[in-house]
C-alpha atoms as a PDB file:
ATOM      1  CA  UNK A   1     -59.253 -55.456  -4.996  1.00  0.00           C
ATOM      2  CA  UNK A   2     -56.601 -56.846  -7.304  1.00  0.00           C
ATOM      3  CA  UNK A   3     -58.023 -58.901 -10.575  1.00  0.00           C
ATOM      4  CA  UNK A   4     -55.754 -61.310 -12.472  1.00  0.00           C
ATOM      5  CA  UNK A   5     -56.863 -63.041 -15.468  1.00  0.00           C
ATOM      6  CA  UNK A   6     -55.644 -67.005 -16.662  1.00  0.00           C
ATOM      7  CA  UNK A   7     -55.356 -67.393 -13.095  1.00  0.00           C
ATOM      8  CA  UNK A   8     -55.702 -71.246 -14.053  1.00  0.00           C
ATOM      9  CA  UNK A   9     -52.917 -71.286 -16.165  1.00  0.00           C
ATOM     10  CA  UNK A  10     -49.170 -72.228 -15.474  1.00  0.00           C
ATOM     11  CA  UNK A  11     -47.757 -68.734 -14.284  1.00  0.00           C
ATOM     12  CA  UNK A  12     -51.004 -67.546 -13.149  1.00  0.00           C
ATOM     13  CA  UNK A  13     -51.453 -70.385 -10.386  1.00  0.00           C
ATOM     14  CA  UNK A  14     -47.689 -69.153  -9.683  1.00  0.00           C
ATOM     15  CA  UNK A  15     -48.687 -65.485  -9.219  1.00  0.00           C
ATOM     16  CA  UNK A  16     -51.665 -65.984  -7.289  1.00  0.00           C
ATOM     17  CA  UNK A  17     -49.513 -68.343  -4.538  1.00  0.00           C
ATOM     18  CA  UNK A  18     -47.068 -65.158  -4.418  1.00  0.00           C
ATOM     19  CA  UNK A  19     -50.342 -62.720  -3.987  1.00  0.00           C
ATOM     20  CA  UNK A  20     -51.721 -65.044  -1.196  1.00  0.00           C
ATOM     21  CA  UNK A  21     -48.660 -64.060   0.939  1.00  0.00           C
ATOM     22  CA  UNK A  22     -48.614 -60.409   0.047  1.00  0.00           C
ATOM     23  CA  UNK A  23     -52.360 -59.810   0.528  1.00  0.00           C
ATOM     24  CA  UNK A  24     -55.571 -61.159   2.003  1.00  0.00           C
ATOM     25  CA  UNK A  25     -57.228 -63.607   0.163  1.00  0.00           C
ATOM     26  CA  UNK A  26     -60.244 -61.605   0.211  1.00  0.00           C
ATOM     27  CA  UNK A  27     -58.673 -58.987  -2.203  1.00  0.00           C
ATOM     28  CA  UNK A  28     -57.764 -61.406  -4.576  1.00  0.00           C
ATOM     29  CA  UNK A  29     -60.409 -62.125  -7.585  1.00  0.00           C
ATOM     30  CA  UNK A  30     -59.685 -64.716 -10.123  1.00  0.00           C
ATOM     31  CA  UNK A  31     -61.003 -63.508 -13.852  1.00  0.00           C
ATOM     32  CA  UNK A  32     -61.508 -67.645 -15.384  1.00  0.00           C
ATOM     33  CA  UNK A  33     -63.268 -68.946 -18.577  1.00  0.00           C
ATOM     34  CA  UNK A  34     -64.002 -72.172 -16.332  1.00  0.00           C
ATOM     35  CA  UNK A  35     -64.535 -71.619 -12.747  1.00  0.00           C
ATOM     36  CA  UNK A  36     -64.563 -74.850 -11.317  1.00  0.00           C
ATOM     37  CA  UNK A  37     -61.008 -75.441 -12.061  1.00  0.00           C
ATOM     38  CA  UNK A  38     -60.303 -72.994  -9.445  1.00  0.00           C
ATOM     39  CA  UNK A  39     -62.477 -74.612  -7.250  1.00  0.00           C
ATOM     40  CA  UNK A  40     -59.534 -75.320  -4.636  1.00  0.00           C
ATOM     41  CA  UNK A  41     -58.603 -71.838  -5.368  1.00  0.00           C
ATOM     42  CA  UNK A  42     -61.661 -70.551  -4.271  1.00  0.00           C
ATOM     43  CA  UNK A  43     -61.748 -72.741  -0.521  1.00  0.00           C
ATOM     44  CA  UNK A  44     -58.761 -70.783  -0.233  1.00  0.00           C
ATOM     45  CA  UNK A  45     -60.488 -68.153   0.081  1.00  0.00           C
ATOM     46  CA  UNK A  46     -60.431 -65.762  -2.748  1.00  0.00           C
ATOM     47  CA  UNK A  47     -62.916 -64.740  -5.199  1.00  0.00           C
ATOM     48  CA  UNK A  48     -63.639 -66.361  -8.385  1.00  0.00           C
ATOM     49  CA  UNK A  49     -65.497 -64.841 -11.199  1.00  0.00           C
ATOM     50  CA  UNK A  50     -66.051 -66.248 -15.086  1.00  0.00           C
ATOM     51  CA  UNK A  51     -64.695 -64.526 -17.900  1.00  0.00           C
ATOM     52  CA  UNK A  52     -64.477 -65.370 -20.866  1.00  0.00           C
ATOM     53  CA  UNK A  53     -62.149 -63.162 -23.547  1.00  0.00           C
ATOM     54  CA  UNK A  54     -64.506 -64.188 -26.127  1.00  0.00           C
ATOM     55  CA  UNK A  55     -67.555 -62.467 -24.218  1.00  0.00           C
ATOM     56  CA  UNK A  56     -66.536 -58.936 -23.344  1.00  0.00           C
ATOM     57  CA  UNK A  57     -69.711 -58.691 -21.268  1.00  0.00           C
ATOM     58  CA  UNK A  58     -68.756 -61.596 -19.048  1.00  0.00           C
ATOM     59  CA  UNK A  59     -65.406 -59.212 -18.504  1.00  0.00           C
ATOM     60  CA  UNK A  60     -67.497 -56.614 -17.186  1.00  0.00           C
ATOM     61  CA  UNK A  61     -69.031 -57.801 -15.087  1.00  0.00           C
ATOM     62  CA  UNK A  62     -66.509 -60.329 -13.464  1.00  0.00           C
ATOM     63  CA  UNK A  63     -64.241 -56.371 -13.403  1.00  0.00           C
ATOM     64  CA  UNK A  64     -66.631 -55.114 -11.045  1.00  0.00           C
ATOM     65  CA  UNK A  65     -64.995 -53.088  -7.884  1.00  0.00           C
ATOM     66  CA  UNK A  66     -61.502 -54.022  -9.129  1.00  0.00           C
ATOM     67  CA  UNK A  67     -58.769 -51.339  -8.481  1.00  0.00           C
ATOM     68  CA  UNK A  68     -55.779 -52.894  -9.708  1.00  0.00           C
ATOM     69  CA  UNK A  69     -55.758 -55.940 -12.493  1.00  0.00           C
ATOM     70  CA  UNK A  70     -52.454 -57.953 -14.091  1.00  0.00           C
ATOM     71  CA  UNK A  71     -53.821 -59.033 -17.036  1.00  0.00           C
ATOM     72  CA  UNK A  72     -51.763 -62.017 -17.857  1.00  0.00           C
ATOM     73  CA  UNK A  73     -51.656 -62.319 -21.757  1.00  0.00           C
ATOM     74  CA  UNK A  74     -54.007 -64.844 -23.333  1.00  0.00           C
ATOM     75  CA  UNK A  75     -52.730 -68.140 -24.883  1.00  0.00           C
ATOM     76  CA  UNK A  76     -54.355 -67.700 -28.096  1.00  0.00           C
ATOM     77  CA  UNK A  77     -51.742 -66.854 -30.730  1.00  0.00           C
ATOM     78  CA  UNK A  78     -53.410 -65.091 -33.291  1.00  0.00           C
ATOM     79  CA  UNK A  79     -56.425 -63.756 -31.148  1.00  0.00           C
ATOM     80  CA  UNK A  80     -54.631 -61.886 -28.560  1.00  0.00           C
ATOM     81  CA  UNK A  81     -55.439 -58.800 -29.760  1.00  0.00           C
ATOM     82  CA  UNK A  82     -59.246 -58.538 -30.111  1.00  0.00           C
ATOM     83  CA  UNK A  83     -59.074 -60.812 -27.183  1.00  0.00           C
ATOM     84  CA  UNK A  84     -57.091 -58.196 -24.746  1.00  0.00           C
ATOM     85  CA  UNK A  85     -59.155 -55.357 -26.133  1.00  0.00           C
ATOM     86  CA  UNK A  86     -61.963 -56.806 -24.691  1.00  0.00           C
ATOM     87  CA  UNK A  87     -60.442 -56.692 -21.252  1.00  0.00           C
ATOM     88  CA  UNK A  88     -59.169 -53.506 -21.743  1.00  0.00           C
ATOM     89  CA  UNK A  89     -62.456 -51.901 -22.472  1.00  0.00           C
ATOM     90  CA  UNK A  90     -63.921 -53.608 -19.619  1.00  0.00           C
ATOM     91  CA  UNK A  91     -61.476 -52.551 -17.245  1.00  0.00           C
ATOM     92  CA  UNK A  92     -61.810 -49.176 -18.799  1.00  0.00           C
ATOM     93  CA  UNK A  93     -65.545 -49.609 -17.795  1.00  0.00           C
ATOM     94  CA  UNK A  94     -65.094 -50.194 -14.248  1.00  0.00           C
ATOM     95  CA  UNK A  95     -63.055 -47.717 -13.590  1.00  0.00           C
ATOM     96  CA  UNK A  96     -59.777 -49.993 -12.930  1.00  0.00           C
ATOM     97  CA  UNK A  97     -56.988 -47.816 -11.477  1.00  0.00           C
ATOM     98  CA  UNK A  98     -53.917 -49.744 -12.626  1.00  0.00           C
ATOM     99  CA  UNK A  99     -53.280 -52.689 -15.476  1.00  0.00           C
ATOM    100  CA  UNK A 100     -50.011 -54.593 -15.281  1.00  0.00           C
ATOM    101  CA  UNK A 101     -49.199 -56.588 -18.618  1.00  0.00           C
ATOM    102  CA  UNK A 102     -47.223 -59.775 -19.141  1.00  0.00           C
ATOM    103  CA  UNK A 103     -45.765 -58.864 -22.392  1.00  0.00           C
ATOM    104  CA  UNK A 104     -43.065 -59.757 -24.006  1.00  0.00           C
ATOM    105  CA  UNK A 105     -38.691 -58.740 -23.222  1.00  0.00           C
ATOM    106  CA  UNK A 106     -37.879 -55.948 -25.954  1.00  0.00           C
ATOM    107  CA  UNK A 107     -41.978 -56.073 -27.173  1.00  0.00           C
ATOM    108  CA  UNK A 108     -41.415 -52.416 -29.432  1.00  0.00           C
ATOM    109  CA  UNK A 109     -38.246 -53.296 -30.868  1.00  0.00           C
ATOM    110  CA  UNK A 110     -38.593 -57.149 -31.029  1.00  0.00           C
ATOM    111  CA  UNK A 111     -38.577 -59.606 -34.086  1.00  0.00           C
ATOM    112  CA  UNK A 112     -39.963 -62.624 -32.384  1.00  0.00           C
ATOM    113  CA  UNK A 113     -43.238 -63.603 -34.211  1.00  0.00           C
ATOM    114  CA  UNK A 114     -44.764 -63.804 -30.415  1.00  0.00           C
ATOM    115  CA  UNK A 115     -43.764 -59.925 -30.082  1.00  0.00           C
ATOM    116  CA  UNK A 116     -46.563 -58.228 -32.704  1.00  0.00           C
ATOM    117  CA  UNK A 117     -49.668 -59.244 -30.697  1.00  0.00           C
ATOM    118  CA  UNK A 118     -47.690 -57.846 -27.260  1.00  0.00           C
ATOM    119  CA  UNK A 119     -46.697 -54.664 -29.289  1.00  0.00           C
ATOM    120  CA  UNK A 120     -50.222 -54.184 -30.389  1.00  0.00           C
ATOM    121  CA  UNK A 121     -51.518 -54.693 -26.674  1.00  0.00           C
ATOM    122  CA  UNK A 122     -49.235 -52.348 -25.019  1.00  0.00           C
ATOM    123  CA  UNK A 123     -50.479 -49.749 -27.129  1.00  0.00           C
ATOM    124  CA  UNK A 124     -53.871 -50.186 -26.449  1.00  0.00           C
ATOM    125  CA  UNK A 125     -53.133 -50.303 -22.663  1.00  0.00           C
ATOM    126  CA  UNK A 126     -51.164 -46.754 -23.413  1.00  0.00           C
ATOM    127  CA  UNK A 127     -54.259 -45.739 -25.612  1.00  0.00           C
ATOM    128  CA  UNK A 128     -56.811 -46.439 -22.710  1.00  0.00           C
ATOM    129  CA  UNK A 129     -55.311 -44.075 -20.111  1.00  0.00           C
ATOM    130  CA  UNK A 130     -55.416 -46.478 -17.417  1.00  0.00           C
ATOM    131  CA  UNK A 131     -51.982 -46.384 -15.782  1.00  0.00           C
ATOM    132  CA  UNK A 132     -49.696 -48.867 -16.662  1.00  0.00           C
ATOM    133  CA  UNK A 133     -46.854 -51.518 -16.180  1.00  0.00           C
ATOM    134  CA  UNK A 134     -45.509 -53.741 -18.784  1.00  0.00           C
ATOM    135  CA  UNK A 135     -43.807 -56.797 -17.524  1.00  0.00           C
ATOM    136  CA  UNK A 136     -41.830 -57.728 -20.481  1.00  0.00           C
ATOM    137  CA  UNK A 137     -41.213 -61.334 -20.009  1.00  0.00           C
ATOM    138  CA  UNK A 138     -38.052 -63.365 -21.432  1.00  0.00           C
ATOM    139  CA  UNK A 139     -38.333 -66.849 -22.214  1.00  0.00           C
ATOM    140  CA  UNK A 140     -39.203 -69.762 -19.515  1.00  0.00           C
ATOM    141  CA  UNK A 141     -36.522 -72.356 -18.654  1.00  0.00           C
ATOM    142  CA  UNK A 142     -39.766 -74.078 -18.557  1.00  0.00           C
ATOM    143  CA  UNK A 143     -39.286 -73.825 -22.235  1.00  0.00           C
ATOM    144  CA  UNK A 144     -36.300 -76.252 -21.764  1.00  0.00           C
ATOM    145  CA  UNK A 145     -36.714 -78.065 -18.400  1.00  0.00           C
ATOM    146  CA  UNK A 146     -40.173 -79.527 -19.328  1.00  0.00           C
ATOM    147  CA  UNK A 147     -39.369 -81.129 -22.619  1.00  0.00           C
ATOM    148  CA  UNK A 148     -36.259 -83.547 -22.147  1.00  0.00           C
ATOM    149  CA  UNK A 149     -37.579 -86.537 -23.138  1.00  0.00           C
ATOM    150  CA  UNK A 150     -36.246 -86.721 -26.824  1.00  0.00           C
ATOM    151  CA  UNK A 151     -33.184 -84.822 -25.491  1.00  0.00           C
ATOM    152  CA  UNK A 152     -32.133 -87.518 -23.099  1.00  0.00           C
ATOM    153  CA  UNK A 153     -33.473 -90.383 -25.276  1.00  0.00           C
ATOM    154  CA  UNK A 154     -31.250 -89.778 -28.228  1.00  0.00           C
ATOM    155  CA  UNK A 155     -28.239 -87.625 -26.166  1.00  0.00           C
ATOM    156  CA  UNK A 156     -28.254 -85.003 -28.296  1.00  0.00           C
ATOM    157  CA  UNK A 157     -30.114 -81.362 -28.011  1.00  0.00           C
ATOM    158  CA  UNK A 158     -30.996 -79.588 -31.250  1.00  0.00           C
ATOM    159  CA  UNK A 159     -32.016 -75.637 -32.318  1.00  0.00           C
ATOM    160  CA  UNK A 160     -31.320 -72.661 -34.449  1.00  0.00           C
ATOM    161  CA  UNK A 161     -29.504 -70.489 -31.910  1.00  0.00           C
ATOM    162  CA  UNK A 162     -25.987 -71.271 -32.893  1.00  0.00           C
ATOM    163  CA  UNK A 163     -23.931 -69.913 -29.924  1.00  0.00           C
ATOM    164  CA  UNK A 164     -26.230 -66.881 -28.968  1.00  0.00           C
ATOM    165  CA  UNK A 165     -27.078 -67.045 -25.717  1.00  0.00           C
ATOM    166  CA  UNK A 166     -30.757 -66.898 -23.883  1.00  0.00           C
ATOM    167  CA  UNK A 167     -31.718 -65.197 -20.910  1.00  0.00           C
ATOM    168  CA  UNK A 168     -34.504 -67.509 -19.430  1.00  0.00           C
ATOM    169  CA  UNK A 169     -35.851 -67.333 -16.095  1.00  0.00           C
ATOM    170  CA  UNK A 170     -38.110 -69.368 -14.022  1.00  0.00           C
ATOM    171  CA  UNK A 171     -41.757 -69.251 -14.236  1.00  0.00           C
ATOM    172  CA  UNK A 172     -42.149 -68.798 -10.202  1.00  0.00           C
ATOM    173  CA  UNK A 173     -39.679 -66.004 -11.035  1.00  0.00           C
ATOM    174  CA  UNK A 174     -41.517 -63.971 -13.652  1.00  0.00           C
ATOM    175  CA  UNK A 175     -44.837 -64.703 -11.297  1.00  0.00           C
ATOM    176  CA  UNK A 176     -43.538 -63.781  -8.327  1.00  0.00           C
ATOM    177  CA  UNK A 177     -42.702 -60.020 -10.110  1.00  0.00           C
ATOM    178  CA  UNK A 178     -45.980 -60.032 -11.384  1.00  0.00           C
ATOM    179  CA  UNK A 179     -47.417 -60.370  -7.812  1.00  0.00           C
ATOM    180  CA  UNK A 180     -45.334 -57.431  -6.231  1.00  0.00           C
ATOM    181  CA  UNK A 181     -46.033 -55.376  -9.076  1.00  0.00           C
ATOM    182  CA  UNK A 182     -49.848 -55.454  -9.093  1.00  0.00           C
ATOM    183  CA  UNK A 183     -50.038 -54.861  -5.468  1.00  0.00           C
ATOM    184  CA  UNK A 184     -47.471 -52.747  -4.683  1.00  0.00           C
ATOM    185  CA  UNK A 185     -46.420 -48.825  -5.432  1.00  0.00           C
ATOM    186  CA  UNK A 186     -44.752 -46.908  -7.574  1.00  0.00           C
ATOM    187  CA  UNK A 187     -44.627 -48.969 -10.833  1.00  0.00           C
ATOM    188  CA  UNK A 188     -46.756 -46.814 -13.123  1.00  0.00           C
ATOM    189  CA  UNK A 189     -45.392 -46.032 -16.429  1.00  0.00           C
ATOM    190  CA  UNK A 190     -43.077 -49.134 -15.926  1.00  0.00           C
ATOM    191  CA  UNK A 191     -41.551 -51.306 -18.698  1.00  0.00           C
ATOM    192  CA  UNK A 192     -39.662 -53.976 -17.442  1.00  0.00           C
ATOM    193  CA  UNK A 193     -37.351 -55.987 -19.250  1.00  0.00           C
ATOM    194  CA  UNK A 194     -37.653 -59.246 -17.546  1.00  0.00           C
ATOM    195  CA  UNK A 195     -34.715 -62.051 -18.058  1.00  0.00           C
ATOM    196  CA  UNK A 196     -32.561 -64.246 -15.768  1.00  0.00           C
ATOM    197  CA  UNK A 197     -29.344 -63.223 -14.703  1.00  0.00           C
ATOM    198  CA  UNK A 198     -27.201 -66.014 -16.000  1.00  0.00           C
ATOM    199  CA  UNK A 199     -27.799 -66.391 -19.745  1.00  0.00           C
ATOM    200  CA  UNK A 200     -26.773 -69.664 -21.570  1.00  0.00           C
ATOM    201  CA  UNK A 201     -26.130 -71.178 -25.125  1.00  0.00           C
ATOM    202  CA  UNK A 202     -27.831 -74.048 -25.787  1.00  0.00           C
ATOM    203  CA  UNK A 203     -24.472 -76.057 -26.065  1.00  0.00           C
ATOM    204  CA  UNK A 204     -24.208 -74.873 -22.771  1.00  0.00           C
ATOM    205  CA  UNK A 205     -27.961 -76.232 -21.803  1.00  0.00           C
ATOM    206  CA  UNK A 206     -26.616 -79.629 -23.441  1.00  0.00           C
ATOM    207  CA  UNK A 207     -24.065 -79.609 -21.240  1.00  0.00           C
ATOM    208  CA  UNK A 208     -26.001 -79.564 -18.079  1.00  0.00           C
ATOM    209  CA  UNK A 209     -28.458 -81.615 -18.768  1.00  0.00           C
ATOM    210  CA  UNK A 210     -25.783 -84.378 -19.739  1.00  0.00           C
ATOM    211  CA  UNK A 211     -24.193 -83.603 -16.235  1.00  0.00           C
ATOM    212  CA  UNK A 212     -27.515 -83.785 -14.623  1.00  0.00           C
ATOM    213  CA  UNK A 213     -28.372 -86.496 -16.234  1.00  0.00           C
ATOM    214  CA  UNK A 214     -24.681 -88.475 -15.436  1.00  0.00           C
ATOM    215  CA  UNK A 215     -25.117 -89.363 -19.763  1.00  0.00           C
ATOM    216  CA  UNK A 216     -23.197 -87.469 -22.614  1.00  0.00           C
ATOM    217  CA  UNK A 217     -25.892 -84.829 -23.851  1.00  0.00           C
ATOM    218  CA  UNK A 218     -24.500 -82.950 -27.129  1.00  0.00           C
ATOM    219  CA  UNK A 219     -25.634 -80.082 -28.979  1.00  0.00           C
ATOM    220  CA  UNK A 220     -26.474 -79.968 -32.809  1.00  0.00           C
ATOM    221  CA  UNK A 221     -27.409 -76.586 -34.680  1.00  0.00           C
ATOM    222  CA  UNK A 222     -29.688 -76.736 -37.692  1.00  0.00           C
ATOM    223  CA  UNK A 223     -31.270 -73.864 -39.905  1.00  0.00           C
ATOM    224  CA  UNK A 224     -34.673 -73.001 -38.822  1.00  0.00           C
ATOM    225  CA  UNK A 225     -36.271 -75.058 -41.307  1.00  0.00           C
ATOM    226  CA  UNK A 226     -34.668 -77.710 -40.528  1.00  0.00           C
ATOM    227  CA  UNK A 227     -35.491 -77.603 -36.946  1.00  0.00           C
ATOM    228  CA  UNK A 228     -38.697 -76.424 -37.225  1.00  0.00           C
ATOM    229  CA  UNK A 229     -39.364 -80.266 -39.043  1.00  0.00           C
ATOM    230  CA  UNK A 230     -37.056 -81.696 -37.033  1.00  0.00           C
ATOM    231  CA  UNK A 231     -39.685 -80.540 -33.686  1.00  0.00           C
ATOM    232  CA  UNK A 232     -43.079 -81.820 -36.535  1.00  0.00           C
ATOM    233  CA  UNK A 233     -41.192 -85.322 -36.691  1.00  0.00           C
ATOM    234  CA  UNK A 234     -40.642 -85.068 -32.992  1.00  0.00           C
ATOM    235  CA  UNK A 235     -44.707 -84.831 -32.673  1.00  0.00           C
ATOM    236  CA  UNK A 236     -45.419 -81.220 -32.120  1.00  0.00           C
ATOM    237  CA  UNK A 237     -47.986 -79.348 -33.715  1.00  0.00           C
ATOM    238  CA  UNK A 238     -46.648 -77.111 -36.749  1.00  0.00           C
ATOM    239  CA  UNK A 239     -47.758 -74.133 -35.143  1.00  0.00           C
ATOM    240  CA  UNK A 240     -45.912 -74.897 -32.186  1.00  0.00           C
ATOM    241  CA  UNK A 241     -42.876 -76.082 -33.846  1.00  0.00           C
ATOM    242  CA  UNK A 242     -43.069 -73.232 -35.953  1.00  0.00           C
ATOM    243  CA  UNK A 243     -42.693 -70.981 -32.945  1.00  0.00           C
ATOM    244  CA  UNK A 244     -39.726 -72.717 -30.863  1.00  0.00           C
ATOM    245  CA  UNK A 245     -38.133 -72.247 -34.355  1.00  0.00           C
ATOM    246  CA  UNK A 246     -38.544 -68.764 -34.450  1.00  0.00           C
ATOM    247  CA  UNK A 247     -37.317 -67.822 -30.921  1.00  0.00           C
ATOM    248  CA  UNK A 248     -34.338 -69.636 -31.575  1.00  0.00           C
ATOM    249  CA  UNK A 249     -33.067 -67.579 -34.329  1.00  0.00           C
ATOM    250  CA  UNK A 250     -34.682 -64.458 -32.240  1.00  0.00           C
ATOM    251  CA  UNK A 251     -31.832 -65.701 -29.724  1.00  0.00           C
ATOM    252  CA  UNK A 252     -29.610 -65.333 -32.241  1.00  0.00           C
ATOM    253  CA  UNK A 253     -30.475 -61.933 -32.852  1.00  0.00           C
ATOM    254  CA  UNK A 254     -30.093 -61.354 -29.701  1.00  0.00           C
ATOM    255  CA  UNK A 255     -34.061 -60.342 -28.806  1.00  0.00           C
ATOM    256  CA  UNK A 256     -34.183 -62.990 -25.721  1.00  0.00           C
ATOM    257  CA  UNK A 257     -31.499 -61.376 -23.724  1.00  0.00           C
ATOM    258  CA  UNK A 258     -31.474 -58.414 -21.284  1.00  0.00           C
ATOM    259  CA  UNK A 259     -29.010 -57.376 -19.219  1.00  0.00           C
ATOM    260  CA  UNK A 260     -31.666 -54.915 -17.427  1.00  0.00           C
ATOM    261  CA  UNK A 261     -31.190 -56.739 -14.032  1.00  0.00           C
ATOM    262  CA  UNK A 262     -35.303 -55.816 -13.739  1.00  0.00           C
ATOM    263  CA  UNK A 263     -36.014 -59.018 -12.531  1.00  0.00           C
ATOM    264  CA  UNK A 264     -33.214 -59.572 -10.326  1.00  0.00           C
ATOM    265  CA  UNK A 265     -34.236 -56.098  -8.504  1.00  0.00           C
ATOM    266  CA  UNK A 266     -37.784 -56.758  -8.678  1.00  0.00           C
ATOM    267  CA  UNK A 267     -37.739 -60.185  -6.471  1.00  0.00           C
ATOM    268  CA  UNK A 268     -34.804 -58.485  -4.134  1.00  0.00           C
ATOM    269  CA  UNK A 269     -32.669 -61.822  -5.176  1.00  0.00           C
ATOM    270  CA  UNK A 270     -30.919 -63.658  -7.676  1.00  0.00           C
ATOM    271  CA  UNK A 271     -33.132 -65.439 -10.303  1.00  0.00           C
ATOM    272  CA  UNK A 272     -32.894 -69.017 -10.337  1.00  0.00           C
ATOM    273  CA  UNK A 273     -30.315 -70.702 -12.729  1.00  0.00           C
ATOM    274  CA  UNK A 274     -30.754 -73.318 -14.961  1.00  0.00           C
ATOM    275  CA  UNK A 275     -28.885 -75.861 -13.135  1.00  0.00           C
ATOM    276  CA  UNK A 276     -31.102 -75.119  -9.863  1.00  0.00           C
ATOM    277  CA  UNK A 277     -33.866 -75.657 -12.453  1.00  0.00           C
ATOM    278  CA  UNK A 278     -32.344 -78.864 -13.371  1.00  0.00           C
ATOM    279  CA  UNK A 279     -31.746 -80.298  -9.633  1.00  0.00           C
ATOM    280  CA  UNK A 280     -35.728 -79.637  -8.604  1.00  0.00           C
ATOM    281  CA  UNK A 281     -36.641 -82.256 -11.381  1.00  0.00           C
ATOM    282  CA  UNK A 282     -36.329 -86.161 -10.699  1.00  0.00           C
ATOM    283  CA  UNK A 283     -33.501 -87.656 -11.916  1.00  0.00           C
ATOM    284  CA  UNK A 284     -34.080 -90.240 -15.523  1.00  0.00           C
END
């Protein structure tokens, strides 16, 4: 029985289309806070269980006969850690033979704000003698591809990354490793360092979008701080902005690239560029 938690969420829908052609729906089990958004999930024919990171007895119980769990991390900044522990212990509970981790690329040696709650959990995971593998995301071209509203609307991308370049991979990328992972062999002990193959600058991002677009698309660097209330006047919540600030100067240090080839070898194929990304979206 393989468990994965946030199955609801945006790579966790992902991940369990990848497990439903690896495995029998039957030995799939869906760990949710709200179980009737997996409703069409669950005609599908795997289980569904409630759990909520905020009741570790809920976690317990939904663990129940589970062998082998990816515990995708939560999406509360700032309570991952008491929030994972809970899992953890309740996995520990049950007996769980195996925990694979979405974590973060370069989590021990990391300066992305993100990285410290990852850090923390991969410890614990190590702590609770469960056997282990860490699947040390990179960033999402998500992170890019989903927000080009303002881009397009004024022509011009902005960030902090100067001409550092970022390692992103696709979401159905990183999910689809995170499905042969937690039901395949041989991956205890395991940190992977999860990135796309073909890095870019964000001059170079510009650049595509403008050609995908058919519209001149430039690139403008500002200092953190500046971007950071360049994204609040933009509409995002500080907390958010705060963060896309960060990882860009965490590109510049260089924390959001790997040249591991993890990913690539993981998925037995190249991982999906960004202008691939690009071409699967309508056209403005």
């Amino acid at each position: 029985m393989i468990a994965v938690t946030g199955a609801t969420g945006k790579l966790g829908r992902l991940v369990i289309e990848s497990l439903l052609a690896r495995v029998p729906a039957a030995d799939i089990t869906l760990v949710v806070r709200s179980p009737e958004k997996a409703a069409e999930l669950a005609a599908r024919g795997v289980q569904v269980r409630r759990g909520n990171y905020d009741e570790p007895a809920s976690l317990v119980t939904a663990l129940a006969g589970v062998d082998r769990l990816l515990l995708i991390s939560a999406s509360e900044v700032g309570k991952r850690v008491p929030q994972h522990r809970a899992i953890v212990d309740a996995a520990k509970q049950n007996g769980v033979k195996f925990i694979a981790y979405t974590s973060i690329l370069k989590a021990d040696t990391s300066g992305v704000s993100l990285a410290v709650e990852h850090k923390a959990t991969e410890e614990m995971i190590r702590a609770s003698g469960i056997p282990f593998a860490f699947l040390r995301n990179g960033w999402y071209l998500e992170n890019y591809t989903e927000n080009l509203g303002s881009a397009l609307g004024m022509g011009m991308v902005c960030g902090a990354a100067a001409e550092w370049r970022v390692a992103a991979a696709a979401r159905a990328d990183y999910a689809e490793a995170a499905a042969i992972v937690v039901s395949g062999e041989g991956h205890e002990g395991k940190a992977y360092e999860l990135a796309g193959d073909q890095g870019f600058t964000l001059a170079e991002f510009a650049a595509a979008v403008g050609r995908w677009a058919g519209k001149p698309v430039g690139y403008t660097n500002l200092p953190e701080q500046a971007f950071a209330e360049a994204l609040l006047g933009a509409g995002l919540p500080a907390p958010i902005a705060n963060l896309l600030a960060d990882g860009d100067v965490a590109i510049e240090r260089g924390d959001l690239t790997s040249s591991s080839g993890d990913l690539r070898r993981l998925i037995g194929r190249s991982t999906q560029t960004l202008d691939e990304a690009l071409a699967k979206l309508p056209r403005p």
